[in-house]
PDB file of N, CA and C in Angstrom:
ATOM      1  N   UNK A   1      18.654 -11.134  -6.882  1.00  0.00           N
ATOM      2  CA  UNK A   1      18.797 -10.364  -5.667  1.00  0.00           C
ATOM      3  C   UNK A   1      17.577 -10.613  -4.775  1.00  0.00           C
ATOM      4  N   UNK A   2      17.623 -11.098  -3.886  1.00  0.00           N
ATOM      5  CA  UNK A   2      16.955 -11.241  -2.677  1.00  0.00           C
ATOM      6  C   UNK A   2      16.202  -9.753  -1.944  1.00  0.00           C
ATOM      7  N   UNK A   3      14.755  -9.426  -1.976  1.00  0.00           N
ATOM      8  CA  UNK A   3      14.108  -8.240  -1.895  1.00  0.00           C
ATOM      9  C   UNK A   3      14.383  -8.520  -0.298  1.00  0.00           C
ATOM     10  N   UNK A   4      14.228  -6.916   0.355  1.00  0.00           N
ATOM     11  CA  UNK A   4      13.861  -6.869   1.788  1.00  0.00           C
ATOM     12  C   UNK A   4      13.020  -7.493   2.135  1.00  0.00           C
ATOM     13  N   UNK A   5      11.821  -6.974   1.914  1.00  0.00           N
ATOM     14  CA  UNK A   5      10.394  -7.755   1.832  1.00  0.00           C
ATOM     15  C   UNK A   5      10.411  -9.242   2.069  1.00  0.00           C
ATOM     16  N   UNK A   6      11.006 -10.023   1.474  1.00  0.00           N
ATOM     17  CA  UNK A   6      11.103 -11.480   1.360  1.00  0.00           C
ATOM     18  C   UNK A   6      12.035 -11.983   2.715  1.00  0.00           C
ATOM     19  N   UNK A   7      13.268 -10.627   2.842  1.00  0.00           N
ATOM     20  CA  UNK A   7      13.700 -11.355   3.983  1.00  0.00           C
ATOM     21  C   UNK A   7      12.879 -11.266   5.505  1.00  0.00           C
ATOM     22  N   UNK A   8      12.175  -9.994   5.736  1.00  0.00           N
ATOM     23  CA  UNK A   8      11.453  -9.381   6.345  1.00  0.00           C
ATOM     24  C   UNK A   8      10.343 -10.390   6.848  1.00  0.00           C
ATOM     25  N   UNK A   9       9.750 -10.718   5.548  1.00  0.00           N
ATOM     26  CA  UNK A   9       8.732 -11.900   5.890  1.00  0.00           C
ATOM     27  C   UNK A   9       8.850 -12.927   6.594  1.00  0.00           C
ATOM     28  N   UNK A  10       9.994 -12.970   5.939  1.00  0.00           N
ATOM     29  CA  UNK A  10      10.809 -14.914   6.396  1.00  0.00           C
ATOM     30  C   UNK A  10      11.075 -14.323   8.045  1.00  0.00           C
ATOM     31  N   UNK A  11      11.974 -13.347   8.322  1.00  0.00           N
ATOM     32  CA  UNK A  11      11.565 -13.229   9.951  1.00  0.00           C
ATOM     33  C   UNK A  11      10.727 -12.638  10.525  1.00  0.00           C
ATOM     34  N   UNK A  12       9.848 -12.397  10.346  1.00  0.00           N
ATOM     35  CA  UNK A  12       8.374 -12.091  11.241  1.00  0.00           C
ATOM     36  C   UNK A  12       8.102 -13.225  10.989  1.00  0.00           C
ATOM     37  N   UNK A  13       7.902 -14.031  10.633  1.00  0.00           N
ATOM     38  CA  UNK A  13       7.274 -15.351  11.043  1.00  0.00           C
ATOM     39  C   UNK A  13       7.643 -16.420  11.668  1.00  0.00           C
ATOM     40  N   UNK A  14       8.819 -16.162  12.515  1.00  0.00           N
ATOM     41  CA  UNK A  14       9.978 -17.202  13.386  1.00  0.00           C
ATOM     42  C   UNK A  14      10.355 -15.956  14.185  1.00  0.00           C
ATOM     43  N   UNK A  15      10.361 -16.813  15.585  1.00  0.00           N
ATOM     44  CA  UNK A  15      11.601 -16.119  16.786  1.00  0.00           C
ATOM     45  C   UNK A  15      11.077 -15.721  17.905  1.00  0.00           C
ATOM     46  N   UNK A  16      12.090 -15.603  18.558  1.00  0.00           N
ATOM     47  CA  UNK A  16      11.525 -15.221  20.110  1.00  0.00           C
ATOM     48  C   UNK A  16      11.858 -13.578  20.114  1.00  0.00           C
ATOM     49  N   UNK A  17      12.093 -13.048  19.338  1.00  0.00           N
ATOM     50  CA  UNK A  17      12.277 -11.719  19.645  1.00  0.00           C
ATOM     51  C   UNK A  17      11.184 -10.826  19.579  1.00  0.00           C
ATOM     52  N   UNK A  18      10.588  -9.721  19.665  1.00  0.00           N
ATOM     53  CA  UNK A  18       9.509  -8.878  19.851  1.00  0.00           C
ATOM     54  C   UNK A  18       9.718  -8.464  17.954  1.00  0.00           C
ATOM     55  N   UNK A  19       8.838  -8.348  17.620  1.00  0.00           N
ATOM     56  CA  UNK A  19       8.605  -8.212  16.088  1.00  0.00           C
ATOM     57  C   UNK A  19       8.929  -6.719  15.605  1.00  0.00           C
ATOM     58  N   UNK A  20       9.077  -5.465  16.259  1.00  0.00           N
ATOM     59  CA  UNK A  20       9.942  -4.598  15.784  1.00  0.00           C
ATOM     60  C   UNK A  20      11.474  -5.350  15.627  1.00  0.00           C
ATOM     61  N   UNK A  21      12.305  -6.039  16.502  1.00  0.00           N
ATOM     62  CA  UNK A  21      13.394  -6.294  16.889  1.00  0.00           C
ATOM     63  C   UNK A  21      13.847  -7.120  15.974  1.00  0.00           C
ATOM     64  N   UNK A  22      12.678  -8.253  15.330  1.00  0.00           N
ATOM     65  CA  UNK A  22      12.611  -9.112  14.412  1.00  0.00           C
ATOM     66  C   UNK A  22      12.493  -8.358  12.773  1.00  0.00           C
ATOM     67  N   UNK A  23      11.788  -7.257  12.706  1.00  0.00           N
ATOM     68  CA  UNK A  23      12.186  -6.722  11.291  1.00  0.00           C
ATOM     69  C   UNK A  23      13.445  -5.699  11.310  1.00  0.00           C
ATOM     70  N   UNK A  24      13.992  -5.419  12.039  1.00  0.00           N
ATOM     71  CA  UNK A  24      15.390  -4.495  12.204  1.00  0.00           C
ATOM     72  C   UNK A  24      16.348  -6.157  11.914  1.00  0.00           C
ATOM     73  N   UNK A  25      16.315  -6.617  12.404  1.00  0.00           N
ATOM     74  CA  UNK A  25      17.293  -7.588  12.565  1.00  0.00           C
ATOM     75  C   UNK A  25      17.222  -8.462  10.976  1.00  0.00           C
ATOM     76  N   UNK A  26      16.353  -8.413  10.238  1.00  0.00           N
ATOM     77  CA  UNK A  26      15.705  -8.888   8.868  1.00  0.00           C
ATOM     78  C   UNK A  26      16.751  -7.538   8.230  1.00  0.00           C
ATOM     79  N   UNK A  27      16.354  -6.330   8.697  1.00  0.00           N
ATOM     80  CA  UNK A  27      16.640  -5.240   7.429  1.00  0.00           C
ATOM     81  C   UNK A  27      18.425  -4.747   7.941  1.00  0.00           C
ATOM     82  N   UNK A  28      18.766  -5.590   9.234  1.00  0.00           N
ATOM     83  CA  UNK A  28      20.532  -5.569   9.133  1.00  0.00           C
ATOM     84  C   UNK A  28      20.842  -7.112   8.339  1.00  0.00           C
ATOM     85  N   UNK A  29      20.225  -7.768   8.440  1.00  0.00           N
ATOM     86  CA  UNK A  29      20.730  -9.050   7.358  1.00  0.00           C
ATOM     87  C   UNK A  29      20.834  -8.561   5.880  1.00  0.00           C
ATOM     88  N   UNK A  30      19.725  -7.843   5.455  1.00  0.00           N
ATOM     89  CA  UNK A  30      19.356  -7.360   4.140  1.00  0.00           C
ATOM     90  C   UNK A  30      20.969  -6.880   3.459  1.00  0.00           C
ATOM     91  N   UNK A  31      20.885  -5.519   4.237  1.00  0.00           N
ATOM     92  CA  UNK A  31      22.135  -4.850   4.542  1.00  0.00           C
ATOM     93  C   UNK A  31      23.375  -5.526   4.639  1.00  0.00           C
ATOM     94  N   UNK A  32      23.756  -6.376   5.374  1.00  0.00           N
ATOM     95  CA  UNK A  32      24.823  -6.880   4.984  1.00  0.00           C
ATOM     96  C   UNK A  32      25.184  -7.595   4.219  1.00  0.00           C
ATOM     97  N   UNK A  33      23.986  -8.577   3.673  1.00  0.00           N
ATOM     98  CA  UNK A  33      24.442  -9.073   2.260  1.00  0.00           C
ATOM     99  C   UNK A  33      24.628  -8.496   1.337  1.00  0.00           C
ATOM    100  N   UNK A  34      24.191  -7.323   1.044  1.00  0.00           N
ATOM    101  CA  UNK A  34      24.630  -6.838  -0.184  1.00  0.00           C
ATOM    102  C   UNK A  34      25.501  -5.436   0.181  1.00  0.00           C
ATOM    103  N   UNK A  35      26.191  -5.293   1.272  1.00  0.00           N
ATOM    104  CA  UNK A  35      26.880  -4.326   1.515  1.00  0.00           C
ATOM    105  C   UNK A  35      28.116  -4.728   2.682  1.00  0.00           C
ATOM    106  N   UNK A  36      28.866  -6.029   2.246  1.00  0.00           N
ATOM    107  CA  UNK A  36      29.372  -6.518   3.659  1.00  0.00           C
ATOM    108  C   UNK A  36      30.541  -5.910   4.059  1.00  0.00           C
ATOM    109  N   UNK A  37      30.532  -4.336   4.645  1.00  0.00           N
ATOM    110  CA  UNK A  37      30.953  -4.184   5.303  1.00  0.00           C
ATOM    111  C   UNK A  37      30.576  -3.474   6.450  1.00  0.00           C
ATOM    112  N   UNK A  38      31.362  -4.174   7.562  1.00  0.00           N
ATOM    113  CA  UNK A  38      30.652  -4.220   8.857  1.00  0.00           C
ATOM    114  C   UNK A  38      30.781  -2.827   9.362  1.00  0.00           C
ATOM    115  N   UNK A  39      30.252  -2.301   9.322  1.00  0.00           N
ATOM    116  CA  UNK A  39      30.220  -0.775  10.022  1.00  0.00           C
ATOM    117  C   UNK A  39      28.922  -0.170  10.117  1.00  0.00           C
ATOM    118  N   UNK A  40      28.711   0.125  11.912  1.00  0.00           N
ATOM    119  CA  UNK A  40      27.148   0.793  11.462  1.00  0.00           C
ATOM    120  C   UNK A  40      26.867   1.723  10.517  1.00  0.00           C
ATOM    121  N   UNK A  41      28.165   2.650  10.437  1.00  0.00           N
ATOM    122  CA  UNK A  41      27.652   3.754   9.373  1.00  0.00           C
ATOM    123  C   UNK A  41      27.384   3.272   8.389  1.00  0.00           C
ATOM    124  N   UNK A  42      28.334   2.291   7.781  1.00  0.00           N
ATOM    125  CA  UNK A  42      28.060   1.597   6.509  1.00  0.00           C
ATOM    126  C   UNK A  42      26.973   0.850   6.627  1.00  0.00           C
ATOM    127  N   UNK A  43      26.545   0.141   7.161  1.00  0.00           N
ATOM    128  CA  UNK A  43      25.581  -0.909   7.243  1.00  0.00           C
ATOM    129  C   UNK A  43      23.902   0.201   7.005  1.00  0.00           C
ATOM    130  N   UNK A  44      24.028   1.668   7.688  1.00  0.00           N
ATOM    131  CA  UNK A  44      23.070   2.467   8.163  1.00  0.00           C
ATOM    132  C   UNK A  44      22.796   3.043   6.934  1.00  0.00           C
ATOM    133  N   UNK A  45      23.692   3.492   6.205  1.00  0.00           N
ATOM    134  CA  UNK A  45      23.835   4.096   5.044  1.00  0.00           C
ATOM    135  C   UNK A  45      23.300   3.326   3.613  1.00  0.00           C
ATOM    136  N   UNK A  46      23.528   1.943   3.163  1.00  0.00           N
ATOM    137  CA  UNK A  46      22.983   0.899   2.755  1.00  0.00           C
ATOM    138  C   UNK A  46      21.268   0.490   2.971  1.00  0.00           C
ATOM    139  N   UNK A  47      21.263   0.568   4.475  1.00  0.00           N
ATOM    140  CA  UNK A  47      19.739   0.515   4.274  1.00  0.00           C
ATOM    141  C   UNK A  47      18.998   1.841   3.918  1.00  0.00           C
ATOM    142  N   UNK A  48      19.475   2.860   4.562  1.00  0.00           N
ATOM    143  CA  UNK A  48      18.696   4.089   3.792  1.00  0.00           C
ATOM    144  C   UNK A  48      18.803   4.277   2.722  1.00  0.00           C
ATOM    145  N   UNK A  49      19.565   3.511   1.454  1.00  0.00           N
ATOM    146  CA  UNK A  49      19.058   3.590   0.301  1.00  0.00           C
ATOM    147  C   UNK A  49      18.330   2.616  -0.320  1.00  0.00           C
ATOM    148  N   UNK A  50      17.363   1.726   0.409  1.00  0.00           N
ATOM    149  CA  UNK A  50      16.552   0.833   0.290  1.00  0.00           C
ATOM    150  C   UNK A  50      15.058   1.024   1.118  1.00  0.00           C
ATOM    151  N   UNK A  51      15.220   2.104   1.570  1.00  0.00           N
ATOM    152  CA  UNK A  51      13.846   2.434   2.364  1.00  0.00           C
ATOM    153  C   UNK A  51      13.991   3.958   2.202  1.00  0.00           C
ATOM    154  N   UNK A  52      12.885   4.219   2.457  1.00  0.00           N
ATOM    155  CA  UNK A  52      12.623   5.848   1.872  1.00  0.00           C
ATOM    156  C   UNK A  52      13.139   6.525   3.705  1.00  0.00           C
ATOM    157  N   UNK A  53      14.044   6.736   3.785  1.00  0.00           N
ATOM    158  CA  UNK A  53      14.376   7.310   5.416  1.00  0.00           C
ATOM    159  C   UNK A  53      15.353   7.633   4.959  1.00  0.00           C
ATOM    160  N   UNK A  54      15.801   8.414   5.512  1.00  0.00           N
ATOM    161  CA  UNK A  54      17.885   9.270   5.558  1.00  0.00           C
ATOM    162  C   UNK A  54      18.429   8.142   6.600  1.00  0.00           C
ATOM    163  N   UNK A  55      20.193   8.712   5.832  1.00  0.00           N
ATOM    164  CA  UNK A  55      20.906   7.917   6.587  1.00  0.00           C
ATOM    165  C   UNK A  55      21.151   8.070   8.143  1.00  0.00           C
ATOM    166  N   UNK A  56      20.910   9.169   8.312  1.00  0.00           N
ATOM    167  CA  UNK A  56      20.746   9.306   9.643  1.00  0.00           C
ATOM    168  C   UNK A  56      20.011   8.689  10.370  1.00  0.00           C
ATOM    169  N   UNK A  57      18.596   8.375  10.121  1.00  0.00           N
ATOM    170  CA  UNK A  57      17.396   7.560  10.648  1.00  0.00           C
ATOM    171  C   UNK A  57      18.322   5.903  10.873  1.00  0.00           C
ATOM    172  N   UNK A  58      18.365   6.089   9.388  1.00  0.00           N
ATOM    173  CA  UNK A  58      19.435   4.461   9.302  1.00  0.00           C
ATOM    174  C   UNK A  58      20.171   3.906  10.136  1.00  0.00           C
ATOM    175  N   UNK A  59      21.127   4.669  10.470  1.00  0.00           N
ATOM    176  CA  UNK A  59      22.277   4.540  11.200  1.00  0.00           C
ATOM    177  C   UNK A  59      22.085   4.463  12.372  1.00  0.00           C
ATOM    178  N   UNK A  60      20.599   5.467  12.741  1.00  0.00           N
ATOM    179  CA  UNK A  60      20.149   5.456  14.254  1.00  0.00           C
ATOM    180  C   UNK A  60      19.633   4.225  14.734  1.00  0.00           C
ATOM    181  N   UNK A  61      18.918   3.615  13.648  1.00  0.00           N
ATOM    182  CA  UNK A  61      18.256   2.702  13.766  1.00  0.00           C
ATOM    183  C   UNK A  61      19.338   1.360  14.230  1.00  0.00           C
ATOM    184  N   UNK A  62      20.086   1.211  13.374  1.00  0.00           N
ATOM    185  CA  UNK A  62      21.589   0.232  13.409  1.00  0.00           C
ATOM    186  C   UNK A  62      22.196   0.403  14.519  1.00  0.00           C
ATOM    187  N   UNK A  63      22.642   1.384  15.047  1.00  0.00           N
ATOM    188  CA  UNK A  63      22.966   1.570  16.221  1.00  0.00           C
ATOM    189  C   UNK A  63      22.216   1.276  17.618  1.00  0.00           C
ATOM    190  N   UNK A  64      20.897   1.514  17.562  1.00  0.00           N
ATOM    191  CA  UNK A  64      20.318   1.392  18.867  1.00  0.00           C
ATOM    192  C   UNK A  64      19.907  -0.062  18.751  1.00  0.00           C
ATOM    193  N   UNK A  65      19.830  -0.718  17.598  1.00  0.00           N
ATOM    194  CA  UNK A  65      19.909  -2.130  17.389  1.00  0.00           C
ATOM    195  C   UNK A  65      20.976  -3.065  18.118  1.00  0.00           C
ATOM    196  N   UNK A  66      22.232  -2.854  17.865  1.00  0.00           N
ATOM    197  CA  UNK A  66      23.464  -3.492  18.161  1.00  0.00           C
ATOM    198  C   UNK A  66      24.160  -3.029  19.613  1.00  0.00           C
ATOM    199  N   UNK A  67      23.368  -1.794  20.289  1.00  0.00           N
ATOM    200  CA  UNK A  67      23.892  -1.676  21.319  1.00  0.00           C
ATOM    201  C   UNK A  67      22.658  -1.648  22.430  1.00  0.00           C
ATOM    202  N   UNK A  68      21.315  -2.432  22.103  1.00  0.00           N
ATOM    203  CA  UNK A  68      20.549  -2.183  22.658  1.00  0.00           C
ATOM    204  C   UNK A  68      20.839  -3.919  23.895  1.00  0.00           C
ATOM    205  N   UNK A  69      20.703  -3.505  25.192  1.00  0.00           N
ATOM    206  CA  UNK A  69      21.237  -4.410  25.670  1.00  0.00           C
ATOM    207  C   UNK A  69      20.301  -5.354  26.364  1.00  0.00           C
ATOM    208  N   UNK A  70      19.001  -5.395  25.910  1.00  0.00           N
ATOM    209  CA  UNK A  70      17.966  -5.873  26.205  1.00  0.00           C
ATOM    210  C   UNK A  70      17.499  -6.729  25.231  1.00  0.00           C
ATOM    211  N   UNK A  71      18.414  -7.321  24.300  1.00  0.00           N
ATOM    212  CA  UNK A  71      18.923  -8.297  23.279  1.00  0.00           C
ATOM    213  C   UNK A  71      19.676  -8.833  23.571  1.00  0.00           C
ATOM    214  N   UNK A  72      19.440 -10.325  23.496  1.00  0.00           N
ATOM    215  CA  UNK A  72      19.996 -11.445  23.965  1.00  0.00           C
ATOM    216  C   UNK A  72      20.510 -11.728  22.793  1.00  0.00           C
ATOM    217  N   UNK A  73      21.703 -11.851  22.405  1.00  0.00           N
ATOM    218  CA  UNK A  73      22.533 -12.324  21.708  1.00  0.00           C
ATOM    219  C   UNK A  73      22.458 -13.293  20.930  1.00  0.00           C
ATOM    220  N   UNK A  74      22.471 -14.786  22.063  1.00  0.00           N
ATOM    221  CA  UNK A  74      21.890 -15.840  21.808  1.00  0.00           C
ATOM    222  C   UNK A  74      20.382 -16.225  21.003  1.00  0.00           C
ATOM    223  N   UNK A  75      19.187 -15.268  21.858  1.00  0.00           N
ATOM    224  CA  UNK A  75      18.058 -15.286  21.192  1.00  0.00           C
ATOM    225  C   UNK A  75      18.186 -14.590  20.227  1.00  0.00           C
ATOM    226  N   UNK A  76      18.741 -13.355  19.209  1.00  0.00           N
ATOM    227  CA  UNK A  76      19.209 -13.082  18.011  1.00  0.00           C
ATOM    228  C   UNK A  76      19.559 -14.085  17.196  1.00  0.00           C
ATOM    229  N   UNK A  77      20.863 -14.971  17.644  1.00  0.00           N
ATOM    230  CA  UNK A  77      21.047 -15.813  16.464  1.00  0.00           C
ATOM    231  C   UNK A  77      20.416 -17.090  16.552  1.00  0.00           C
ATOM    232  N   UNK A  78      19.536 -17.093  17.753  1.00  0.00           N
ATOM    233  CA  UNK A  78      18.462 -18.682  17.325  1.00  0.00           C
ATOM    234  C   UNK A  78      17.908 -18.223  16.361  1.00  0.00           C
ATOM    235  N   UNK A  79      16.728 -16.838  16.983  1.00  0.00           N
ATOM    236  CA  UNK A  79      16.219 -16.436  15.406  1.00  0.00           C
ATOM    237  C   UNK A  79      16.281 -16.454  13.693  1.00  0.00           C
ATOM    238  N   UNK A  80      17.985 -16.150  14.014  1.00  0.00           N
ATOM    239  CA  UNK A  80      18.359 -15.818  12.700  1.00  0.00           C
ATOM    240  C   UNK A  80      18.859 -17.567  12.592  1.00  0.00           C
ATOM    241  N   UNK A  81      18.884 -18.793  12.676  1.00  0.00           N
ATOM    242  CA  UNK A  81      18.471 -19.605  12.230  1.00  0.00           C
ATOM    243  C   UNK A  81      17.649 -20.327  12.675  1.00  0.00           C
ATOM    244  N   UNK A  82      16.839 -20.253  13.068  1.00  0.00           N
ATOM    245  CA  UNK A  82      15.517 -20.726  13.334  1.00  0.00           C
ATOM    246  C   UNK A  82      14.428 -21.072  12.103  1.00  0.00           C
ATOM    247  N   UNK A  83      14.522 -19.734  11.296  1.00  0.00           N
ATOM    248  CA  UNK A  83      13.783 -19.787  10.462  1.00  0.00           C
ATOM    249  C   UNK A  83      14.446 -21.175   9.014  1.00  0.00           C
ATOM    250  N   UNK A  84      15.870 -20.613   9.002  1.00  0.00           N
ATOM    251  CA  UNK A  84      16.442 -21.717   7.717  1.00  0.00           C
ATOM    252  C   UNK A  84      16.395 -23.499   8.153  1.00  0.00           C
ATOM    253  N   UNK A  85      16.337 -23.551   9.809  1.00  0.00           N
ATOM    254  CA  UNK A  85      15.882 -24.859  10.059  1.00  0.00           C
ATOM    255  C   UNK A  85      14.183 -25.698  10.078  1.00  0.00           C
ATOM    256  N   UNK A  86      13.861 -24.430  10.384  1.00  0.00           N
ATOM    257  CA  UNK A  86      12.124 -24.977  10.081  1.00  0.00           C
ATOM    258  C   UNK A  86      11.880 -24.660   8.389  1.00  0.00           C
ATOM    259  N   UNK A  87      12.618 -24.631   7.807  1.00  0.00           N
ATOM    260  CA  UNK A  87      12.224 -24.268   5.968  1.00  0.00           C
ATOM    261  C   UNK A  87      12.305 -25.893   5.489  1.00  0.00           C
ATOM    262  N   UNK A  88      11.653 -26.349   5.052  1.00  0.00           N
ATOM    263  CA  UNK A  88      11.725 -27.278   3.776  1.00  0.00           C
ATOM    264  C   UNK A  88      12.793 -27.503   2.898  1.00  0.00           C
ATOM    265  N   UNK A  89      13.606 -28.585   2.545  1.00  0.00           N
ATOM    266  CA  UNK A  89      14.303 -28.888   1.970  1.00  0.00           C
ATOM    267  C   UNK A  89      14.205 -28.519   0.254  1.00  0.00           C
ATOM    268  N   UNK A  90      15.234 -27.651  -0.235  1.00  0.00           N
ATOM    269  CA  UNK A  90      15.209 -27.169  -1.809  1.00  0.00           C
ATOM    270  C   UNK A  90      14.975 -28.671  -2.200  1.00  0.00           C
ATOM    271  N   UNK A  91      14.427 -28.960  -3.135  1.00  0.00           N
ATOM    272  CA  UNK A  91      14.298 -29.711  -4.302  1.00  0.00           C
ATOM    273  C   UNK A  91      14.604 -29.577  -5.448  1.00  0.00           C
ATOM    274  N   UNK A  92      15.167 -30.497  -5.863  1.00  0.00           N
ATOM    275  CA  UNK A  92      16.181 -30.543  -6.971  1.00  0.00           C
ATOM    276  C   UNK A  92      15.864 -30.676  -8.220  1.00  0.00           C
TER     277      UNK A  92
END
């Protein structure tokens, strides 16, 4: 299982997004891999049981994320591969 932390890391260190925007966007990836279904509540609910916050915080958080409109879409998903193209090739 893949820790927050690890994904967290991996995006703060790539992207054009402002680095709150960049660890929310790390801790909705988190979240949906191991909870894929797409619903803020669901998605909100999932991370608050991985960080010490209520689901409410969660959900708030998820929400003002996905409807915040001062997020470029585009610059979201360069980010979100940005980082797997500047990574080093696994070795075998």
């Amino acid at each position: 299982m893949i820790s927050l932390g690890s994904i967290t890391e991996f995006f703060t260190n790539t992207g054009q997004l402002r680095l709150s925007q960049r660890k929310t966007l790390a801790a909705l990836v988190w979240a949906v891999l191991y909870e894929p279904l797409l619903g803020i509540a669901k998605i909100g609910r999932h991370l608050a049981m991985a960080n010490t916050t209520t689901a409410k915080h969660a959900i708030q958080r998820v929400d003002r994320f996905v409807g915040n409109l001062r997020i470029n879409m585009e610059v979201a998903q360069g980010d979100l591969f940005a980082g797997w193209s500047a990574r080093p090739p696994a070795s075998s």
